[in-house]
N, C-alpha and C. Protein backbone atom coordinates (compact mmCIF):
# COMPACT_ATOMS: atom_id res chain seq x y z
N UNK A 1 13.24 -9.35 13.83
CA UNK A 1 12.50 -8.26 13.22
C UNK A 1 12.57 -7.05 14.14
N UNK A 2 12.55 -5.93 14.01
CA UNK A 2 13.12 -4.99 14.20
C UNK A 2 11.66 -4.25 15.33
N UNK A 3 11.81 -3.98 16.27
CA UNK A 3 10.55 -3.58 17.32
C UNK A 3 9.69 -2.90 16.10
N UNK A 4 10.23 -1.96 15.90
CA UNK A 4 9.35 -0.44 15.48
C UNK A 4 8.42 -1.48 14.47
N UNK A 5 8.84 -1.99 13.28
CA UNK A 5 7.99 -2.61 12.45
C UNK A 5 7.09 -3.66 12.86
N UNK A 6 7.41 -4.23 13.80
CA UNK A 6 6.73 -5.37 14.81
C UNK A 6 5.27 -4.24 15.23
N UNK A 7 5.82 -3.53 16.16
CA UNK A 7 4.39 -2.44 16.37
C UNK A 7 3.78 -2.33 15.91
N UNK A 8 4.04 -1.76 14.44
CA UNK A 8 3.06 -0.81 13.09
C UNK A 8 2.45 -1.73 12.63
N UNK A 9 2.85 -3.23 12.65
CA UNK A 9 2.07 -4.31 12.04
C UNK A 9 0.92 -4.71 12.83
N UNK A 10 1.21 -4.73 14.15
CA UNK A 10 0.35 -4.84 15.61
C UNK A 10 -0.92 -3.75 15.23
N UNK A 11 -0.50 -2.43 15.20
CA UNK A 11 -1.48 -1.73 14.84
C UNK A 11 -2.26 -1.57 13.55
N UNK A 12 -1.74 -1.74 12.91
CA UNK A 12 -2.35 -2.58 11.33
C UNK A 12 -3.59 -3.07 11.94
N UNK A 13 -3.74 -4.02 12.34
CA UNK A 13 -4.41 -4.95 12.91
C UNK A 13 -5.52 -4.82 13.65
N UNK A 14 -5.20 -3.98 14.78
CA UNK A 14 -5.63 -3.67 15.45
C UNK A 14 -6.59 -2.45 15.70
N UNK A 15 -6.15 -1.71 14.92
CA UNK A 15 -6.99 -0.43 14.32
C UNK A 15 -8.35 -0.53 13.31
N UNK A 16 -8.48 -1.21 12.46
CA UNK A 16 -9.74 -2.17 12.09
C UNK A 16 -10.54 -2.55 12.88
N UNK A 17 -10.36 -3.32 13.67
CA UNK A 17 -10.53 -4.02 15.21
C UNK A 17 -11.97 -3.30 15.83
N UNK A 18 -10.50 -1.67 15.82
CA UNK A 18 -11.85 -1.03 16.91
C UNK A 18 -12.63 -0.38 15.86
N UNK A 19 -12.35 0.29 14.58
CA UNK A 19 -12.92 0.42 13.68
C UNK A 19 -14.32 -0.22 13.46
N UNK A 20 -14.58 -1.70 13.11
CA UNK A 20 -15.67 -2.63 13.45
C UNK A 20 -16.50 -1.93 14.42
N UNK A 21 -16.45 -1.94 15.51
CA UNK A 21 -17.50 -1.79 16.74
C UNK A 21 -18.05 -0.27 16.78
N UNK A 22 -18.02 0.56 15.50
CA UNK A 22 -18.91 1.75 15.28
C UNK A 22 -19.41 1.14 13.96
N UNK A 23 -19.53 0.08 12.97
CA UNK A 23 -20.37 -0.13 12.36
C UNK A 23 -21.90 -0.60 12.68
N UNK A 24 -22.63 -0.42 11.10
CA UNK A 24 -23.71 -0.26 11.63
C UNK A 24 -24.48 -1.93 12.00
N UNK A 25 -25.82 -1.79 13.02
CA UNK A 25 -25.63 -3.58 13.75
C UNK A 25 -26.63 -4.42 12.20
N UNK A 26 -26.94 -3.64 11.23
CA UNK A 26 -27.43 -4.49 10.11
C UNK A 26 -26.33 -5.38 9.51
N UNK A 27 -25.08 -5.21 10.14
CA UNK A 27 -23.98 -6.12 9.45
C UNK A 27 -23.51 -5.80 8.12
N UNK A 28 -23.33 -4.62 7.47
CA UNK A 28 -23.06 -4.45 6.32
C UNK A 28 -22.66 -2.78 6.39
N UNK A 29 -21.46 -2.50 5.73
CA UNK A 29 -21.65 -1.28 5.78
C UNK A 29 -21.45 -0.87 3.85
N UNK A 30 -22.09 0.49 3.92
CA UNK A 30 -22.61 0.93 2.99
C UNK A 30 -21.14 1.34 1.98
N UNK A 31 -21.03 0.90 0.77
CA UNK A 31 -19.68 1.84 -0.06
C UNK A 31 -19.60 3.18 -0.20
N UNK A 32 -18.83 3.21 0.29
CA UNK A 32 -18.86 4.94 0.14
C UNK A 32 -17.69 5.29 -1.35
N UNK A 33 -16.81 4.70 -1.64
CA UNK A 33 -16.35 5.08 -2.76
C UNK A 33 -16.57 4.44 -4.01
N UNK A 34 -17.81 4.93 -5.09
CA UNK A 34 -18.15 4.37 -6.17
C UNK A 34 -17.49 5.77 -7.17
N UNK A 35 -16.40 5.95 -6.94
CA UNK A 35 -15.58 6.91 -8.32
C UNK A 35 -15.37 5.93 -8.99
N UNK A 36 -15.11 6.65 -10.48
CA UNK A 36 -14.45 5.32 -11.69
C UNK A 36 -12.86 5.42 -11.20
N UNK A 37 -12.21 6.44 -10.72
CA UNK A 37 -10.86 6.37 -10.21
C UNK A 37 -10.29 6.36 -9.09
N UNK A 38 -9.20 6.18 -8.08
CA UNK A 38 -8.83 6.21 -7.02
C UNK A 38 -7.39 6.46 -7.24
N UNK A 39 -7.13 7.80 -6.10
CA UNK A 39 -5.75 8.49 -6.29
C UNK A 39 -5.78 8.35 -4.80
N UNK A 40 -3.95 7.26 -4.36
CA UNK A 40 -3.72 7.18 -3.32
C UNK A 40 -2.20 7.56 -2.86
N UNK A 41 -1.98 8.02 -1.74
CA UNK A 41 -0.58 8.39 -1.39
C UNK A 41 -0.48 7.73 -0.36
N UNK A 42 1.01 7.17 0.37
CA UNK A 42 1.14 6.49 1.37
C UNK A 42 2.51 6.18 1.45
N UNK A 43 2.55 7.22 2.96
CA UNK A 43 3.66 6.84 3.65
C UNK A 43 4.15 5.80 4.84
N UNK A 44 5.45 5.19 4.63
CA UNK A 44 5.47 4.03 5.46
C UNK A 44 7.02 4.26 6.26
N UNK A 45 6.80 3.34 7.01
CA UNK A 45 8.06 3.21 8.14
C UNK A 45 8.83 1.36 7.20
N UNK A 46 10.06 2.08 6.51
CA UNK A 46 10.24 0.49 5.46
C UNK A 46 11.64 0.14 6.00
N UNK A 47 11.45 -1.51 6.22
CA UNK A 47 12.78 -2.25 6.42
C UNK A 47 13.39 -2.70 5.50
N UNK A 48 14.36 -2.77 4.83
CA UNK A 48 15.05 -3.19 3.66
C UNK A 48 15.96 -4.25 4.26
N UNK A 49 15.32 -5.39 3.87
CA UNK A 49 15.88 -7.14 4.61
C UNK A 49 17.46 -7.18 4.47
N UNK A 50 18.24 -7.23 5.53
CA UNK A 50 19.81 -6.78 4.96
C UNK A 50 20.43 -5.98 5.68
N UNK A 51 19.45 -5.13 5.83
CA UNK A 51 20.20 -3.65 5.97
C UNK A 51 19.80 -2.83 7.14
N UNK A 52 20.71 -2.52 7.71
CA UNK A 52 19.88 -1.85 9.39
C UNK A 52 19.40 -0.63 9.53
N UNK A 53 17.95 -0.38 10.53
CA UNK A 53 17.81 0.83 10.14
C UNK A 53 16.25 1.11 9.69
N UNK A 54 15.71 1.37 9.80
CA UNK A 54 14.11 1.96 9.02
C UNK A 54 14.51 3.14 8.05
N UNK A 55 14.27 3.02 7.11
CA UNK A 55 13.91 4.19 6.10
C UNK A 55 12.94 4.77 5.45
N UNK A 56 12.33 5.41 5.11
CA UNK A 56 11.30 6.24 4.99
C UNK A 56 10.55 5.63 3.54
N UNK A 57 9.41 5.38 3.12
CA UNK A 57 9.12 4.59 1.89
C UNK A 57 8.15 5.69 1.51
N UNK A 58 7.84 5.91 0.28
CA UNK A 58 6.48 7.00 -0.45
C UNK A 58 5.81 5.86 -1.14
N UNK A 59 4.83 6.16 -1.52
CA UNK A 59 3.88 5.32 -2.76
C UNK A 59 2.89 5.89 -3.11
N UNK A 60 2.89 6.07 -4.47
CA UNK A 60 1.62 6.50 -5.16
C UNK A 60 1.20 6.07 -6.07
N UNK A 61 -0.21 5.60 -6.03
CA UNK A 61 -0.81 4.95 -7.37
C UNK A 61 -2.34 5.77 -7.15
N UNK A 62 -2.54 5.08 -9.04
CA UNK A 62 -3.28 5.37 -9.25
C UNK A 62 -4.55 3.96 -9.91
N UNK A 63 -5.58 4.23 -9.66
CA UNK A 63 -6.17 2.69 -9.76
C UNK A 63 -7.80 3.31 -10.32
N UNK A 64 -8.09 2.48 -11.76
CA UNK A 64 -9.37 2.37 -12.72
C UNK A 64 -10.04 1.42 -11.86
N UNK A 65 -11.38 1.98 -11.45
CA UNK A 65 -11.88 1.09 -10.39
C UNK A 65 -13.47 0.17 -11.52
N UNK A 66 -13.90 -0.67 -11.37
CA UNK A 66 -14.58 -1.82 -11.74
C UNK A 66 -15.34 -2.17 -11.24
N UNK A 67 -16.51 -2.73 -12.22
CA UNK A 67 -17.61 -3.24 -11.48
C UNK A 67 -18.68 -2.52 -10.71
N UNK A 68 -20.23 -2.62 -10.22
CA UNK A 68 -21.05 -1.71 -9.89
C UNK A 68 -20.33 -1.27 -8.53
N UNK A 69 -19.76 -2.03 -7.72
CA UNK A 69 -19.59 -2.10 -6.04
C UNK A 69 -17.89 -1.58 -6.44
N UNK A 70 -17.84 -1.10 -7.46
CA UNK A 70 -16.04 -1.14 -7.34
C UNK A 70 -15.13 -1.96 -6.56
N UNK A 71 -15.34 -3.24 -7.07
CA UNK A 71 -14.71 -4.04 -5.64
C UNK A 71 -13.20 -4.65 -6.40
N UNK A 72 -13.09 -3.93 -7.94
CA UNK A 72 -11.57 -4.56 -8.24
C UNK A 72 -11.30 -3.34 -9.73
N UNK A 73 -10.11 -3.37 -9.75
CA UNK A 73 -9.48 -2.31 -10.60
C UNK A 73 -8.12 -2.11 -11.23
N UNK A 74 -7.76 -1.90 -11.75
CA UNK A 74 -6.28 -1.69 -12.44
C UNK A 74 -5.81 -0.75 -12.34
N UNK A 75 -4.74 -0.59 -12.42
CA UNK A 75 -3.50 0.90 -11.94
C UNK A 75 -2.20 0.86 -12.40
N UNK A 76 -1.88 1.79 -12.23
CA UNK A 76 -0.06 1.75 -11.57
C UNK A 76 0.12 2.58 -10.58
N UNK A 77 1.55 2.28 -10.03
CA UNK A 77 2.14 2.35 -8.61
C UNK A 77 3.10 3.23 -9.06
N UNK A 78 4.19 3.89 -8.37
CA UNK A 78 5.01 4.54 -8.03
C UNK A 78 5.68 3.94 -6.78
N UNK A 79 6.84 3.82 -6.20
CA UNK A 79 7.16 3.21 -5.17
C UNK A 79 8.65 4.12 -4.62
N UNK A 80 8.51 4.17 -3.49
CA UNK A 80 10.61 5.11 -3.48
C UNK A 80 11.08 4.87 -2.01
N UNK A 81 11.98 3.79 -1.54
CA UNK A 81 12.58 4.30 -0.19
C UNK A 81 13.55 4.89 -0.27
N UNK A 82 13.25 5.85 0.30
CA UNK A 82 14.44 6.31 1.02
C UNK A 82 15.85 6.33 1.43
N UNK A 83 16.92 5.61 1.22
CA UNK A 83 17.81 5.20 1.99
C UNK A 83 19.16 5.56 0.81
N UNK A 84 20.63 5.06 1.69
CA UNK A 84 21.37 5.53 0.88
C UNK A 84 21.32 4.41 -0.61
N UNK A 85 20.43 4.15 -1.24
CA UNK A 85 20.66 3.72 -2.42
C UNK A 85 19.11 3.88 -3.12
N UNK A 86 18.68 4.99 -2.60
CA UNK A 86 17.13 5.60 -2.92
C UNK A 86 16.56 4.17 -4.44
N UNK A 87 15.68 3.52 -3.52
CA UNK A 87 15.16 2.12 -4.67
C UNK A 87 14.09 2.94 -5.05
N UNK A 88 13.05 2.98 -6.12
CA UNK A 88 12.70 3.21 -6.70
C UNK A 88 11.74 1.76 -7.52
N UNK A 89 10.45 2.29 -7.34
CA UNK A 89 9.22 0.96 -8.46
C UNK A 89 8.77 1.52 -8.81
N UNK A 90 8.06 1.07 -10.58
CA UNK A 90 7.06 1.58 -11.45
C UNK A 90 6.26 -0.45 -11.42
N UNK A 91 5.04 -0.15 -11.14
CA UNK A 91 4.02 -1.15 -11.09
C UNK A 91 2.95 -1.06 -11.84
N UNK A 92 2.52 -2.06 -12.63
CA UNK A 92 1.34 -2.74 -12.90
C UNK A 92 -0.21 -3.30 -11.67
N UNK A 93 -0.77 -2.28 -11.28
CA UNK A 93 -1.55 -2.41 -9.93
C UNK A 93 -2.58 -3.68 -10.30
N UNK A 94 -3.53 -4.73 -9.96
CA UNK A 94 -4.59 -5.31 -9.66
C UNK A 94 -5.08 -5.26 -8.16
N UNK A 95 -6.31 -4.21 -8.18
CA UNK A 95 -6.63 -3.92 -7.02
C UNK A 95 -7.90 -4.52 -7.00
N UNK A 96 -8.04 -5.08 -5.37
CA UNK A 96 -9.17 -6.66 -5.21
C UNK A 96 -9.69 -5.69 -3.64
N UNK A 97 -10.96 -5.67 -3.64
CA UNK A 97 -11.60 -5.09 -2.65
C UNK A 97 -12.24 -6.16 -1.91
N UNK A 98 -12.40 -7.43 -1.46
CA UNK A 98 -12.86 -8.61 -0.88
C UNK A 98 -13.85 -7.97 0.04
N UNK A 99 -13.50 -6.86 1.33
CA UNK A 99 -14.87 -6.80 1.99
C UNK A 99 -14.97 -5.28 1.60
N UNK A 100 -15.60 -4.25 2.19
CA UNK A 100 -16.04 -2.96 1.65
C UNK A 100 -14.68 -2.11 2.34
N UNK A 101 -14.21 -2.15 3.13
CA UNK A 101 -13.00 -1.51 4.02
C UNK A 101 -11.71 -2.11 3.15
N UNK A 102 -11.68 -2.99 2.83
CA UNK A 102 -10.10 -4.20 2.77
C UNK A 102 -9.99 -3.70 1.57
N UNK A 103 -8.45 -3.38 0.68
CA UNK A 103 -7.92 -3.81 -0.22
C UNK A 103 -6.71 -4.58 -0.89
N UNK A 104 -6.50 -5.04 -1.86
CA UNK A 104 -5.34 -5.61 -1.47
C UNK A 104 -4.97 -5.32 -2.56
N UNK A 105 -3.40 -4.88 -3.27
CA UNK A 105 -2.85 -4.42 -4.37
C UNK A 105 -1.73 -5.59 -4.78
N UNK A 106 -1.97 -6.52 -5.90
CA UNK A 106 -0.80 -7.43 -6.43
C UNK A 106 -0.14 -6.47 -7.14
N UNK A 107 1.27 -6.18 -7.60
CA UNK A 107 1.66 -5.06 -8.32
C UNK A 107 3.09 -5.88 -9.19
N UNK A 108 2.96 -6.31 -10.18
CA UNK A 108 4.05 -6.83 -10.92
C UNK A 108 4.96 -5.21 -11.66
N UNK A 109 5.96 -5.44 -11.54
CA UNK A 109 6.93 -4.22 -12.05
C UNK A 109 8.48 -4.24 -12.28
N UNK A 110 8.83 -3.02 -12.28
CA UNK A 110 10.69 -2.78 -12.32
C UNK A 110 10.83 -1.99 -10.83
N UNK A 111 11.97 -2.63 -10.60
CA UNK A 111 12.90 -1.98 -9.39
C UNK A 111 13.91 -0.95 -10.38
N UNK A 112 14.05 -0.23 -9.83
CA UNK A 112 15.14 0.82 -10.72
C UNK A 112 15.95 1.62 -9.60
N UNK A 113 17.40 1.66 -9.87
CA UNK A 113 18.03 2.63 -9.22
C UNK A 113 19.70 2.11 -9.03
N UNK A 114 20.25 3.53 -9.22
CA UNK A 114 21.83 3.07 -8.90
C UNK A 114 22.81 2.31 -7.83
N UNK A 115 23.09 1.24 -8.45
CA UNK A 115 23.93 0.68 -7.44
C UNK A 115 25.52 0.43 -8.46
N UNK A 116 26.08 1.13 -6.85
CA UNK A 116 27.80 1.06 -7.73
C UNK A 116 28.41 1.78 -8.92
N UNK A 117 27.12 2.72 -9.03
CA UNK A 117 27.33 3.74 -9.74
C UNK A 117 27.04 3.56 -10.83
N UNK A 118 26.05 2.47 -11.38
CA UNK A 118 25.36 1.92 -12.30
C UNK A 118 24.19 1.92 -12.11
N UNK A 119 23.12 2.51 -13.31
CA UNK A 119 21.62 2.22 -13.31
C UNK A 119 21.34 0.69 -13.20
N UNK A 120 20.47 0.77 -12.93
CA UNK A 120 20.34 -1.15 -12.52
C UNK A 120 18.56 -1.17 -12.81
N UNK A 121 17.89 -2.05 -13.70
CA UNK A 121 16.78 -2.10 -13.75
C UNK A 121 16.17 -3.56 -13.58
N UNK A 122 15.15 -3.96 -12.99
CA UNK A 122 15.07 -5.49 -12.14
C UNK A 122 13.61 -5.66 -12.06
N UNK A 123 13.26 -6.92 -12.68
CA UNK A 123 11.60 -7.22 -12.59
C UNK A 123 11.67 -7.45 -11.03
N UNK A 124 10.34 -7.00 -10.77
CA UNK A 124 10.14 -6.79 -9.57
C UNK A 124 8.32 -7.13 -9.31
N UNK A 125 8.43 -7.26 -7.66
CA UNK A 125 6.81 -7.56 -7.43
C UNK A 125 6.45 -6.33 -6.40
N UNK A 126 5.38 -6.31 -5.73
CA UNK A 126 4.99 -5.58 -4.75
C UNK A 126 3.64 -5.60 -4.44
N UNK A 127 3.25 -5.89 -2.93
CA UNK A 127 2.16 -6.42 -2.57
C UNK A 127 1.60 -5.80 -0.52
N UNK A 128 0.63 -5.51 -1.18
CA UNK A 128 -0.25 -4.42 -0.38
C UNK A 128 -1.39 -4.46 0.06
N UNK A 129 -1.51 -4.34 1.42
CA UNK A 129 -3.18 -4.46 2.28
C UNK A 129 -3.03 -3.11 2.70
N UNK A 130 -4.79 -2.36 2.56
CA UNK A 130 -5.08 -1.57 2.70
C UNK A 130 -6.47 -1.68 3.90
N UNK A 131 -6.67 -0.86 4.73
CA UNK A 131 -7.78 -0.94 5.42
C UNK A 131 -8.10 0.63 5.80
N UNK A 132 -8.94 0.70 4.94
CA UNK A 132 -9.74 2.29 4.08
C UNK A 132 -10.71 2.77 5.35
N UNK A 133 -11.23 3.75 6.04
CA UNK A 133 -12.03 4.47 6.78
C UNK A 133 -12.63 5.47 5.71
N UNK A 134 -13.48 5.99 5.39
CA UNK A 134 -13.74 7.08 4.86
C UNK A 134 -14.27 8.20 5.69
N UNK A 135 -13.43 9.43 5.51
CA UNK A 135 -13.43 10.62 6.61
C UNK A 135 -13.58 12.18 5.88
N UNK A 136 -14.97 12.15 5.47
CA UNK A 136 -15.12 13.20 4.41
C UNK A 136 -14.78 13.13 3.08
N UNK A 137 -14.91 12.19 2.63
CA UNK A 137 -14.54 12.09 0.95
C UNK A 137 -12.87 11.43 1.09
N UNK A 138 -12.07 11.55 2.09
CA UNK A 138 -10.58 10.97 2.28
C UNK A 138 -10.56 9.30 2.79
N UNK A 139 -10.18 8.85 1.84
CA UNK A 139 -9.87 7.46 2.92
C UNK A 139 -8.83 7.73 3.42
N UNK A 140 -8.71 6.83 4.44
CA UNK A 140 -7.53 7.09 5.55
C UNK A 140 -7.71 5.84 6.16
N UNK A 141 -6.41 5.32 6.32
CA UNK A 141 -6.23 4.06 7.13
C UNK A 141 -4.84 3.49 6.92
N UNK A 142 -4.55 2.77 8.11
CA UNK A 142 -3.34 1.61 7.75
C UNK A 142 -2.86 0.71 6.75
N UNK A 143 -1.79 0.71 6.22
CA UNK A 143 -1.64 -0.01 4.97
C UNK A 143 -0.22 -0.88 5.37
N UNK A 144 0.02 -2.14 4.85
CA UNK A 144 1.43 -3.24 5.22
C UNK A 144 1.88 -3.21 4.07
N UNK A 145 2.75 -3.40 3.14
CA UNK A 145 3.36 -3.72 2.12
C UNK A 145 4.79 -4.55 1.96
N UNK A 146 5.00 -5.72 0.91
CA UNK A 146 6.13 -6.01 1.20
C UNK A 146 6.44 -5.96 -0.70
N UNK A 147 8.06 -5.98 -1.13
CA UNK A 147 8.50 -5.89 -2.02
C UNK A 147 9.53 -6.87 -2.69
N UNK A 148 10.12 -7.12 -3.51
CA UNK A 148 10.98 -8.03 -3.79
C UNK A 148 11.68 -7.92 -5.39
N UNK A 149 12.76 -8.00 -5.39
CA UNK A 149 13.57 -8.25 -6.60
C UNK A 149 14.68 -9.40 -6.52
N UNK A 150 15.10 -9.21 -7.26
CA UNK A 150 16.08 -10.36 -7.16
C UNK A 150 17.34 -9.86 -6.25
N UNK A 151 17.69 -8.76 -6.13
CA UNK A 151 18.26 -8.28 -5.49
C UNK A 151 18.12 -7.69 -4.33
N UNK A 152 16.71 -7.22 -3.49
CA UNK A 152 16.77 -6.96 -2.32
C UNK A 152 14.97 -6.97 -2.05
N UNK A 153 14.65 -7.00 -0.97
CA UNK A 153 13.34 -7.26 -0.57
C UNK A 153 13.33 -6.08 0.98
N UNK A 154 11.50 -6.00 1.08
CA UNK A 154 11.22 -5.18 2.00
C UNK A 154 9.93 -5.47 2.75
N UNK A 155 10.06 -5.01 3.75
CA UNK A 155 8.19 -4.87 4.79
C UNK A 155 8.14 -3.21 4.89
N UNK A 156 7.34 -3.09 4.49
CA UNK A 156 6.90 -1.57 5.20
C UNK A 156 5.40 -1.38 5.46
N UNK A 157 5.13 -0.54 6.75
CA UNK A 157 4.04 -0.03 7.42
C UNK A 157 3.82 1.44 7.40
N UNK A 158 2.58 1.58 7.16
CA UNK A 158 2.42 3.55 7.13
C UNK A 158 1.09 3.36 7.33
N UNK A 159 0.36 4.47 6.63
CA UNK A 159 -0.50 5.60 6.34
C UNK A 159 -0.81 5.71 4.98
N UNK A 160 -2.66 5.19 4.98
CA UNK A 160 -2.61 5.40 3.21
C UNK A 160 -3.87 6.48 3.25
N UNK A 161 -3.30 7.39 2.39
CA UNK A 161 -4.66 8.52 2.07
C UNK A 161 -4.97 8.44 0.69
N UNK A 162 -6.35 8.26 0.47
CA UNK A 162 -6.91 8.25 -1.40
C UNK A 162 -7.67 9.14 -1.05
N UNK A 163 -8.60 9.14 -2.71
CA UNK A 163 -9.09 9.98 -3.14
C UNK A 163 -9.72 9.69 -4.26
N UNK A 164 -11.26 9.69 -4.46
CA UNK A 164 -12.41 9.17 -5.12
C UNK A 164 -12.28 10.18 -6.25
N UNK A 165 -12.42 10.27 -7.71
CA UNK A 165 -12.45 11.00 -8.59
C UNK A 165 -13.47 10.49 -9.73
């Protein structure tokens, strides 16, 4: 596995971590995002299994949030690396909030994009941990994601910013 992605996963991790030790000592922290919607962008550092090299990944979804605590919701995704065969996802989101910070995105979909000089369209999955800070109405935090088609698979690490509506 490739250093750089080894790191970003390290810090994934680890950034939560210290996150924890400014919560409050009643053991619970308070929701701060009860919108009915959530608009998120997120950029990542993505390995495409195969292929050498980090390439640049985007993602944007959008997610109908549920329940009094909004702790689960439905969406779709947008997905795009970068690279010389720019991949491309449209997703079906189920978004699962387990503690008040954590999310996690199952995303059933299509892979789309030219290979060989042919459109190529491919059921596809995509699957996502989020760990949300809220910083003035912005979440902000570390996000892991990995992807898969029948034809090529990925890890990527970034930066996820939403937005309560």
């Amino acid at each position: 596995m490739n250093r750089s992605i080894l790191l970003l996963v390290t810090l994934f991790w680890i950034i939560p971590l210290l996150g924890a030790a400014g919560e409050p000592e009643h053991g619970h922290v308070h929701q701060d995002d009860l919108h009915r919607f959530h608009l998120g962008f997120g950029t990542a550092a993505t390995q495409v299994i195969g292929e050498s090299g980090i390439a640049p990944g985007l993602h944007l979804h959008v997610i109908r949030q549920f329940g009094e605590q909004r702790r689960w919701g439905v969406g779709l995704g947008y997905e795009a690396i970068i690279d010389k065969h720019l991949h491309n996802g449209l997703n079906l989101l189920l978004n699962v909030k387990p503690l008040e910070r954590l999310a996690f995105n199952v995303a059933p979909g299509i892979s789309f994009g030219k290979h060989d000089k042919e459109m190529e369209v491919l059921p596809a999955a995509h699957f996502e941990a989020i760990y949300e800070f809220d910083l003035a109405g912005i979440h902000l935090g570390p996000m892991i994601g990995a992807g898969i088609d029948r034809e090529d698979a990925h890890l990527s690490v970034g930066l996820h910013i939403g937005l309560g509506f």
